[in-house]
Every structure is written in C-alpha cells, then in structure tokens.
PDB file of N, CA and C in Angstrom:
ATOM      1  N   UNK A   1     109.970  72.774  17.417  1.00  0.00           N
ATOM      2  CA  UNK A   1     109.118  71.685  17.005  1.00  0.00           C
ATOM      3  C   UNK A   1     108.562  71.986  15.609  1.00  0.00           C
ATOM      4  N   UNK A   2     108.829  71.188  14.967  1.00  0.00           N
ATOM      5  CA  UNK A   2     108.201  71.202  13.587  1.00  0.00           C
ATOM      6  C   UNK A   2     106.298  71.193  13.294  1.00  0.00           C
ATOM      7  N   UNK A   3     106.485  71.850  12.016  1.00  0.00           N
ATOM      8  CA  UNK A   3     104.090  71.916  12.264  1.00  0.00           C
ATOM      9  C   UNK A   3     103.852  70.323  11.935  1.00  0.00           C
ATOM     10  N   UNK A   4     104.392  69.084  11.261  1.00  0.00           N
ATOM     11  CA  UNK A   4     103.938  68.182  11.380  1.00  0.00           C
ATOM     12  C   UNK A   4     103.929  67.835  12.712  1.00  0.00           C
ATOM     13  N   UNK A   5     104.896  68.324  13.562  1.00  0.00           N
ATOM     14  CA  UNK A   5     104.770  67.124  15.063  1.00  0.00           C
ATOM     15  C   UNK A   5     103.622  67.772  15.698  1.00  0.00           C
ATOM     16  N   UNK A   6     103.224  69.205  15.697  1.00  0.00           N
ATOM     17  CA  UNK A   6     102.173  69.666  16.422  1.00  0.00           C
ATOM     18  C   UNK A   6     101.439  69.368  15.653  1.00  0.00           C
ATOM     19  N   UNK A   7     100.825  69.380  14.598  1.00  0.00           N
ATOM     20  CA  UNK A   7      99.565  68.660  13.850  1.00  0.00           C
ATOM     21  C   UNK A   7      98.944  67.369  14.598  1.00  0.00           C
ATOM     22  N   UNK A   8     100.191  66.829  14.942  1.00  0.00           N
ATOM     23  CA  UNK A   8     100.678  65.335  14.681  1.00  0.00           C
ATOM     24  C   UNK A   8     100.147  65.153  16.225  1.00  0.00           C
ATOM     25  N   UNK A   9     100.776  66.000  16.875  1.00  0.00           N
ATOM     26  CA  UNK A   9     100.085  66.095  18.745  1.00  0.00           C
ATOM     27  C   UNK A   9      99.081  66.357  19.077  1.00  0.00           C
ATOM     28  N   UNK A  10      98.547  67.358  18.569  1.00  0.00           N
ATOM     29  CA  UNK A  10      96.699  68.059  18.486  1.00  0.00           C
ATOM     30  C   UNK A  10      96.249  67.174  17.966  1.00  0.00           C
ATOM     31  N   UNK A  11      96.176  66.878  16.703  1.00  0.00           N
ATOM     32  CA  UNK A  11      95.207  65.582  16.415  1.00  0.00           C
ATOM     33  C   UNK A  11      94.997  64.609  17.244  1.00  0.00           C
ATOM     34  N   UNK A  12      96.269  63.833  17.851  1.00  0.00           N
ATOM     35  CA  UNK A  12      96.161  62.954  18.980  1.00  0.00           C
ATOM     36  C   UNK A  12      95.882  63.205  20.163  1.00  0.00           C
ATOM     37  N   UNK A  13      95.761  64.356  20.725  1.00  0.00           N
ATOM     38  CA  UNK A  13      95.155  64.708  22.167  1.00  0.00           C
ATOM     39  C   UNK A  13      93.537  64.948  21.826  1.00  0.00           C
ATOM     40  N   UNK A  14      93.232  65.651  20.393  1.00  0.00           N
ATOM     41  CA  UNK A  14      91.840  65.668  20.566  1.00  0.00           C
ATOM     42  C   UNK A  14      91.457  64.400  19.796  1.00  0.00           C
ATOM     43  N   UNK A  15      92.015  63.166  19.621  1.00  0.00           N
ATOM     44  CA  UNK A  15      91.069  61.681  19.292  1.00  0.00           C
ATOM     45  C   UNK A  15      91.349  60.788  20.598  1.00  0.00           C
ATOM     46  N   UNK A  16      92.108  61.081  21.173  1.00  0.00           N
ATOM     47  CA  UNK A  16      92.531  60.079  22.589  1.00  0.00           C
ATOM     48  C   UNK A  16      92.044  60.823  23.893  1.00  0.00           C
ATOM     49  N   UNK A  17      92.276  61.926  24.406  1.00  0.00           N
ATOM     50  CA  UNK A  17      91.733  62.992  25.085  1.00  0.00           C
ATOM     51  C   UNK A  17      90.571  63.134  25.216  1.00  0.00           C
ATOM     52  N   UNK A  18      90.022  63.982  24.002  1.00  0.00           N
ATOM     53  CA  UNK A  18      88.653  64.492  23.845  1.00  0.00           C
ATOM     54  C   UNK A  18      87.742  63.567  23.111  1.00  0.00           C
ATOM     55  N   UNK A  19      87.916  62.586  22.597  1.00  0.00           N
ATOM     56  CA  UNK A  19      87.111  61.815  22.260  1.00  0.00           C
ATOM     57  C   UNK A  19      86.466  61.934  21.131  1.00  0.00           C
ATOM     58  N   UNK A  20      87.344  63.213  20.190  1.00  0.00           N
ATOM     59  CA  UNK A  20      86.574  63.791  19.061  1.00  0.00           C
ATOM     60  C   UNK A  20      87.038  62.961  17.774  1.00  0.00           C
ATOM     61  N   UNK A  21      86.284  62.806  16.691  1.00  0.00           N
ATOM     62  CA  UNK A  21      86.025  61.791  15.659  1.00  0.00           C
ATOM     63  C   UNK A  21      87.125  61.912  14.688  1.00  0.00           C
ATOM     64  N   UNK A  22      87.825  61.465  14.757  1.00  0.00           N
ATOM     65  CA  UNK A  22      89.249  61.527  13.327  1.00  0.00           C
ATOM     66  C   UNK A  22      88.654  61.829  11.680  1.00  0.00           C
ATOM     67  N   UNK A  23      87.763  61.861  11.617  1.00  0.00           N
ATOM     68  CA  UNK A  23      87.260  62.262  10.168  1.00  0.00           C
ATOM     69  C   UNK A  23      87.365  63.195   9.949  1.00  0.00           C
ATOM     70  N   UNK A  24      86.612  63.942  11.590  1.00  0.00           N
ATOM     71  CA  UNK A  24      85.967  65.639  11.086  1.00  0.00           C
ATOM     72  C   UNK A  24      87.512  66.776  11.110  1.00  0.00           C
ATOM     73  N   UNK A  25      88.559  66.029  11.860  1.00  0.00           N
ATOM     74  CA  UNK A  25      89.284  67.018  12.145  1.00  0.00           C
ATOM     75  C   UNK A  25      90.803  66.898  10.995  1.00  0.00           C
ATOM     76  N   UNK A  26      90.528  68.536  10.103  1.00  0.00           N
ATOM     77  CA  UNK A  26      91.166  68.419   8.883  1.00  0.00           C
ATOM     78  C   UNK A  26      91.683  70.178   8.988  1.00  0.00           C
ATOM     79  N   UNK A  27      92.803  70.121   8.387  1.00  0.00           N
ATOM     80  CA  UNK A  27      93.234  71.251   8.382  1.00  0.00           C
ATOM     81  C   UNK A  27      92.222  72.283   8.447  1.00  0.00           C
ATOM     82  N   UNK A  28      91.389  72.970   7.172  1.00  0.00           N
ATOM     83  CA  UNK A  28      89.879  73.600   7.352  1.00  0.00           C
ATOM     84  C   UNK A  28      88.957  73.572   8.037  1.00  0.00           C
ATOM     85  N   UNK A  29      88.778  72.487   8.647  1.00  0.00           N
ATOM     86  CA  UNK A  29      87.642  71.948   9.595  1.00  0.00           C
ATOM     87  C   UNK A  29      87.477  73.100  11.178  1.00  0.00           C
ATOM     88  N   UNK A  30      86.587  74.174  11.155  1.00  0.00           N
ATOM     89  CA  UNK A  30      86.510  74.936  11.851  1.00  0.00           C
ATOM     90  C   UNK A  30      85.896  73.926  13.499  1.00  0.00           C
ATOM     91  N   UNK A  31      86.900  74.786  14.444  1.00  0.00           N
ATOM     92  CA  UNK A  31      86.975  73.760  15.894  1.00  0.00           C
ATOM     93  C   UNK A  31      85.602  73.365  16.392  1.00  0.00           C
ATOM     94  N   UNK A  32      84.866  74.746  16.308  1.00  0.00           N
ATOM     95  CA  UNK A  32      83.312  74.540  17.345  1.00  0.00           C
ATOM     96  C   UNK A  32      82.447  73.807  16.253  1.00  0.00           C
ATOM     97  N   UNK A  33      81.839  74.351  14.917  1.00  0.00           N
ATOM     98  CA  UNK A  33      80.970  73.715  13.658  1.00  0.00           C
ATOM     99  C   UNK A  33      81.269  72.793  13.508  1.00  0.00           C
ATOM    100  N   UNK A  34      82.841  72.448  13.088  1.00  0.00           N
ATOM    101  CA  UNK A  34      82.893  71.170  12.354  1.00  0.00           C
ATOM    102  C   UNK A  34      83.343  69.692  13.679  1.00  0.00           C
ATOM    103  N   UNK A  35      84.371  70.018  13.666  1.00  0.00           N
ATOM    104  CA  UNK A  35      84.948  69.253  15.022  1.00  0.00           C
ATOM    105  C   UNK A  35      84.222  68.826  16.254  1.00  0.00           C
ATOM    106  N   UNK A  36      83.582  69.953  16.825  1.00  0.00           N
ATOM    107  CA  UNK A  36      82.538  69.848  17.849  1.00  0.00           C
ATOM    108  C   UNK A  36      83.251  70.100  19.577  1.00  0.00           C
ATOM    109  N   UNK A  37      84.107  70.961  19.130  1.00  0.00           N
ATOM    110  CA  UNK A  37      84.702  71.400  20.358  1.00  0.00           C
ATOM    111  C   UNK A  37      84.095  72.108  21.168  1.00  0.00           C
ATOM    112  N   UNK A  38      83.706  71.939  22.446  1.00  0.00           N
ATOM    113  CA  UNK A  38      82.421  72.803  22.956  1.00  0.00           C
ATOM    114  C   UNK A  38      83.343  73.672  24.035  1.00  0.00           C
ATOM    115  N   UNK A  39      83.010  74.475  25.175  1.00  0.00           N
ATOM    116  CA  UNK A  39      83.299  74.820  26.038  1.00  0.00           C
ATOM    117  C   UNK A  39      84.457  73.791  27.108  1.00  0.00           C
ATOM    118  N   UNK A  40      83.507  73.136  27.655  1.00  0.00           N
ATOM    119  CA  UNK A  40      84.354  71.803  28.615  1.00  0.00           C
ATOM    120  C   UNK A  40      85.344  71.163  27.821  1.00  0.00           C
ATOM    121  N   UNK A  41      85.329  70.989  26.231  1.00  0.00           N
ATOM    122  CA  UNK A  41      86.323  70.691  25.866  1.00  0.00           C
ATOM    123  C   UNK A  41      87.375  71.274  25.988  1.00  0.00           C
ATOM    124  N   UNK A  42      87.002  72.693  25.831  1.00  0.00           N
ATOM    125  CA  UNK A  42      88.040  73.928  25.661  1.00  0.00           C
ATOM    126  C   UNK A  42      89.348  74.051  26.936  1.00  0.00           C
ATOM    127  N   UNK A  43      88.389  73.856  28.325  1.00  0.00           N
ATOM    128  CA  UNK A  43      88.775  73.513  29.134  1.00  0.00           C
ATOM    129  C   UNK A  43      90.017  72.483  29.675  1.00  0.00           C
ATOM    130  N   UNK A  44      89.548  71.584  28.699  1.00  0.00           N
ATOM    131  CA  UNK A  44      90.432  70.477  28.798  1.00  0.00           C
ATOM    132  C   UNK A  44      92.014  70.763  28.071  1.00  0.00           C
ATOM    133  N   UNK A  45      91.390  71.417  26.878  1.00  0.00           N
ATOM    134  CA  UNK A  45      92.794  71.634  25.621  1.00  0.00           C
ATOM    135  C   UNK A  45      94.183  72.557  26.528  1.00  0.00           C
ATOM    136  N   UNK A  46      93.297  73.434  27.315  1.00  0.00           N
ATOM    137  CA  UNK A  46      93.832  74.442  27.891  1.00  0.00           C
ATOM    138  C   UNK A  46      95.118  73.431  28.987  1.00  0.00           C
ATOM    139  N   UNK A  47      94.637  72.690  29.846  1.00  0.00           N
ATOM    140  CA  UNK A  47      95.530  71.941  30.333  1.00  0.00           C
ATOM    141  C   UNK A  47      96.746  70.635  29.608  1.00  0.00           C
ATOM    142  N   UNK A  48      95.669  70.521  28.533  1.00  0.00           N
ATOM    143  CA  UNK A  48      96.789  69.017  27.684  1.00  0.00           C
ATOM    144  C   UNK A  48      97.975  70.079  26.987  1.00  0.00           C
ATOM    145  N   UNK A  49      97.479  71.539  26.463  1.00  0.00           N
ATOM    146  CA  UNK A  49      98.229  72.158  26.018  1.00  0.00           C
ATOM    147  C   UNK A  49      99.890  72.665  26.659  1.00  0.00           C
ATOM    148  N   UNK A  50      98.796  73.164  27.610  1.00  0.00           N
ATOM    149  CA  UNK A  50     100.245  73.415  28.955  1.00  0.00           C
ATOM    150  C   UNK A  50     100.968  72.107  29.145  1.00  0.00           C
ATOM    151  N   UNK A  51     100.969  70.845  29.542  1.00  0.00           N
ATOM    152  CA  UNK A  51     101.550  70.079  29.673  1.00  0.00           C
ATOM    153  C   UNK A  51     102.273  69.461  28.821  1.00  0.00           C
ATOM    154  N   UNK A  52     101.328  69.198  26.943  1.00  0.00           N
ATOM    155  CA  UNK A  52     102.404  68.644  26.198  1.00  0.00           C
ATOM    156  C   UNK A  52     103.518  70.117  25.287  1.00  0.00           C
ATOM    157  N   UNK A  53     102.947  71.251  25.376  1.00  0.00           N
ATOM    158  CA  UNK A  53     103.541  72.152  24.839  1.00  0.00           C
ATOM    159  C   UNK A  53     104.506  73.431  25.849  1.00  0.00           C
ATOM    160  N   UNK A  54     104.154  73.549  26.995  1.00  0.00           N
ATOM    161  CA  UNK A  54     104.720  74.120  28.045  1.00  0.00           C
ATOM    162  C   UNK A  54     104.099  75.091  28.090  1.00  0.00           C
ATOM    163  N   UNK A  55     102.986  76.005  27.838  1.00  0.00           N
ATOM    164  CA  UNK A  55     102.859  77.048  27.800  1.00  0.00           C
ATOM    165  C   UNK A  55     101.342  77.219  27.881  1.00  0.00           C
ATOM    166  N   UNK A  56     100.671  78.563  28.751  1.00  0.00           N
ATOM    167  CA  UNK A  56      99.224  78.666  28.949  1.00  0.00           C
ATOM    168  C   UNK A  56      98.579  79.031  27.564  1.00  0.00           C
ATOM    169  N   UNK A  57      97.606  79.084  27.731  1.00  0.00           N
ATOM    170  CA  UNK A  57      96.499  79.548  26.198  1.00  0.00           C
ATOM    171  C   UNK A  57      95.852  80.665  27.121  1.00  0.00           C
ATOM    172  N   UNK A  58      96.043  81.880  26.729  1.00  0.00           N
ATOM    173  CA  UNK A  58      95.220  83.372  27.005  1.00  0.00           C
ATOM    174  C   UNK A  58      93.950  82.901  26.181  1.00  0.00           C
ATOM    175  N   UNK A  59      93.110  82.966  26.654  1.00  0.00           N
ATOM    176  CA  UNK A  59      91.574  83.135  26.192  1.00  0.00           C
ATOM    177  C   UNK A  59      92.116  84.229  25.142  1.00  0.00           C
ATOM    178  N   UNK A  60      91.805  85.352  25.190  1.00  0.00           N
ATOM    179  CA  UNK A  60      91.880  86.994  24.758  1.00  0.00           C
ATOM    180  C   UNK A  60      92.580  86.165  23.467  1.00  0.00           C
ATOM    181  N   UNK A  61      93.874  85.503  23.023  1.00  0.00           N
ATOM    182  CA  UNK A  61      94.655  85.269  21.906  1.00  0.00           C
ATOM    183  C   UNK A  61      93.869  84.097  20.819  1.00  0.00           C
ATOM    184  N   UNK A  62      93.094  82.931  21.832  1.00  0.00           N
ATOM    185  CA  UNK A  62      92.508  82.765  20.963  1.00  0.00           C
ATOM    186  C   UNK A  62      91.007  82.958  20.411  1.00  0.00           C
ATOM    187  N   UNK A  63      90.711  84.008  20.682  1.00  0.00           N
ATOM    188  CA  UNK A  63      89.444  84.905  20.036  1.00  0.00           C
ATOM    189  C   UNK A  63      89.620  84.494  18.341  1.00  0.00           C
ATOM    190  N   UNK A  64      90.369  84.471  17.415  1.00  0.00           N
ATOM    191  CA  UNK A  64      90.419  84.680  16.023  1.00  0.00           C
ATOM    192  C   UNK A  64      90.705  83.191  15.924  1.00  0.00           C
ATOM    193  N   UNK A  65      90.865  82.314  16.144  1.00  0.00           N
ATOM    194  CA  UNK A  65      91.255  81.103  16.186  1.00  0.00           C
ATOM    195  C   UNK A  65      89.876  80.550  16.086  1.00  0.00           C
ATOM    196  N   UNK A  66      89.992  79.855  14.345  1.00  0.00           N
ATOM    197  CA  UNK A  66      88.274  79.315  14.366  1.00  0.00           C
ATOM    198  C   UNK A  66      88.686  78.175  14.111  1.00  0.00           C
ATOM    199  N   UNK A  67      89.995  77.643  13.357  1.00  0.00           N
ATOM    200  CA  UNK A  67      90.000  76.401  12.018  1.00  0.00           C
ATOM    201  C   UNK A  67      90.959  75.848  13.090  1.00  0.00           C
ATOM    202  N   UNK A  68      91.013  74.392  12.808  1.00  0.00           N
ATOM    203  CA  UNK A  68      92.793  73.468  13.314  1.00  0.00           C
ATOM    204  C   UNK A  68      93.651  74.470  12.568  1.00  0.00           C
ATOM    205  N   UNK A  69      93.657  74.299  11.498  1.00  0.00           N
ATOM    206  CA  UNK A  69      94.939  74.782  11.776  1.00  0.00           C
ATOM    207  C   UNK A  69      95.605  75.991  12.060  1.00  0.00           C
ATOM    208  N   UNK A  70      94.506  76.950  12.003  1.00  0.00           N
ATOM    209  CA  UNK A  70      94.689  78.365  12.809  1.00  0.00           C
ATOM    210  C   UNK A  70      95.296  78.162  14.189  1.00  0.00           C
ATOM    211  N   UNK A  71      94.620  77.207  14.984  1.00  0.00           N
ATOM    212  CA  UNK A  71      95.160  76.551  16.239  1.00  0.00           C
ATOM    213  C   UNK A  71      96.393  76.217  16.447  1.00  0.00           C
ATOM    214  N   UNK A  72      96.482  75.343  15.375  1.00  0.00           N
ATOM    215  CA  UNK A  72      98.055  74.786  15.084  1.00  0.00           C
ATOM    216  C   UNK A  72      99.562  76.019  15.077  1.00  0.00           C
ATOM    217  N   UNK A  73      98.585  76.833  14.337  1.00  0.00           N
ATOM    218  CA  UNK A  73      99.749  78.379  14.059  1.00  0.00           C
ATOM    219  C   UNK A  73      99.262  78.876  15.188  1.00  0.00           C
ATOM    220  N   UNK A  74      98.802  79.005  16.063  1.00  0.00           N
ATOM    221  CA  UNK A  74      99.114  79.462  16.957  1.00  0.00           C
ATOM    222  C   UNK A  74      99.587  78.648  18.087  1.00  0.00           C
ATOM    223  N   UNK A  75      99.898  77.563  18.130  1.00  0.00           N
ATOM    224  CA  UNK A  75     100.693  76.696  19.370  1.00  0.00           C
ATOM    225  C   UNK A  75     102.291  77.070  18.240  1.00  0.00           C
ATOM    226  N   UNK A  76     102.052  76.980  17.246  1.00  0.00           N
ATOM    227  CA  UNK A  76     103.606  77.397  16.481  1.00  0.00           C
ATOM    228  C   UNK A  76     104.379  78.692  16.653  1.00  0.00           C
ATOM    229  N   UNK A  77     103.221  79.551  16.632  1.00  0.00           N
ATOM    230  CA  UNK A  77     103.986  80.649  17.183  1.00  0.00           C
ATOM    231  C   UNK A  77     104.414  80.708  18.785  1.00  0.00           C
ATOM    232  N   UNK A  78     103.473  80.081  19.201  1.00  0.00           N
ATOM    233  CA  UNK A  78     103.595  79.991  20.838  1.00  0.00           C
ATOM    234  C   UNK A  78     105.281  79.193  21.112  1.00  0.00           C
ATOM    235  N   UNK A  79     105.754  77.905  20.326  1.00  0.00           N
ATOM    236  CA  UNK A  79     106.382  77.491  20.834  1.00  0.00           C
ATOM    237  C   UNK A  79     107.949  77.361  20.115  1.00  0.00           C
ATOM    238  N   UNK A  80     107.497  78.580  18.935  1.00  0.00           N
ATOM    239  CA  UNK A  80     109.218  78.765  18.136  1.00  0.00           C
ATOM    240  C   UNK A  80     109.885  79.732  19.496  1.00  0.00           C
TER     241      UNK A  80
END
C-alpha cells in the first residue's frame, strides 16, 4: 500500500470514526495536543486499524509515536 492511501485511510477513519476535526489533522499535527486523540479514542484506532490494515498495534511500539505522520510510518512499516 502506498503512504498516500494510508494517509488517505487514517485521515478518513479519524474524521468519520472518531469524529475528529479535518483542520487539525496535518502531517505535524501531534495526535494527543493537536488532534485531540484521547485514550477511548486510542481504543477505538486500535480496532479500525486491525480491520482496515490487518494487523494489531502493540501499545509498547507506539510509545514514540507523537505526530500523524509518525503514525502513518508506522502502519507503513507495519504493512510493507
């Protein structure tokens, strides 16, 4: 999968999904400060992830994961 289509998927699970605001969420835009990704959200990503990407999210991996698109590289590495 190419990084536009996962850009392209994350953005749309967290404005249709999570209900989070299409402005705030920009490549830089750190998940919890800027975006407003809280816990229960987290929760949620964890399942839309597995389902549209095939694969679990280890807590422990994303510890360093602050920005989208840090996120993004890591569903990229997850799914080359």
């Amino acid at each position: 999968m190419k990084r536009e289509e996962i850009e392209a998927k994350v953005k749309e699970f967290m404005i249709e999904d999570l209900e989070l605001d299409e402005e705030k969420i920009k490549p830089e835009a750190r998940l919890k400060e800027d975006i407003g990704i809280d816990s229960l959200d987290f929760v949620d990503i964890v399942v839309i992830v597995e389902r549209k990407f095939g694969f679990k999210i280890k807590t422990e991996e994303m510890a360093n994961v602050k920005t989208f698109s840090q996120f993004c590289d890591y569903i990229e590495k997850k799914t080359a």
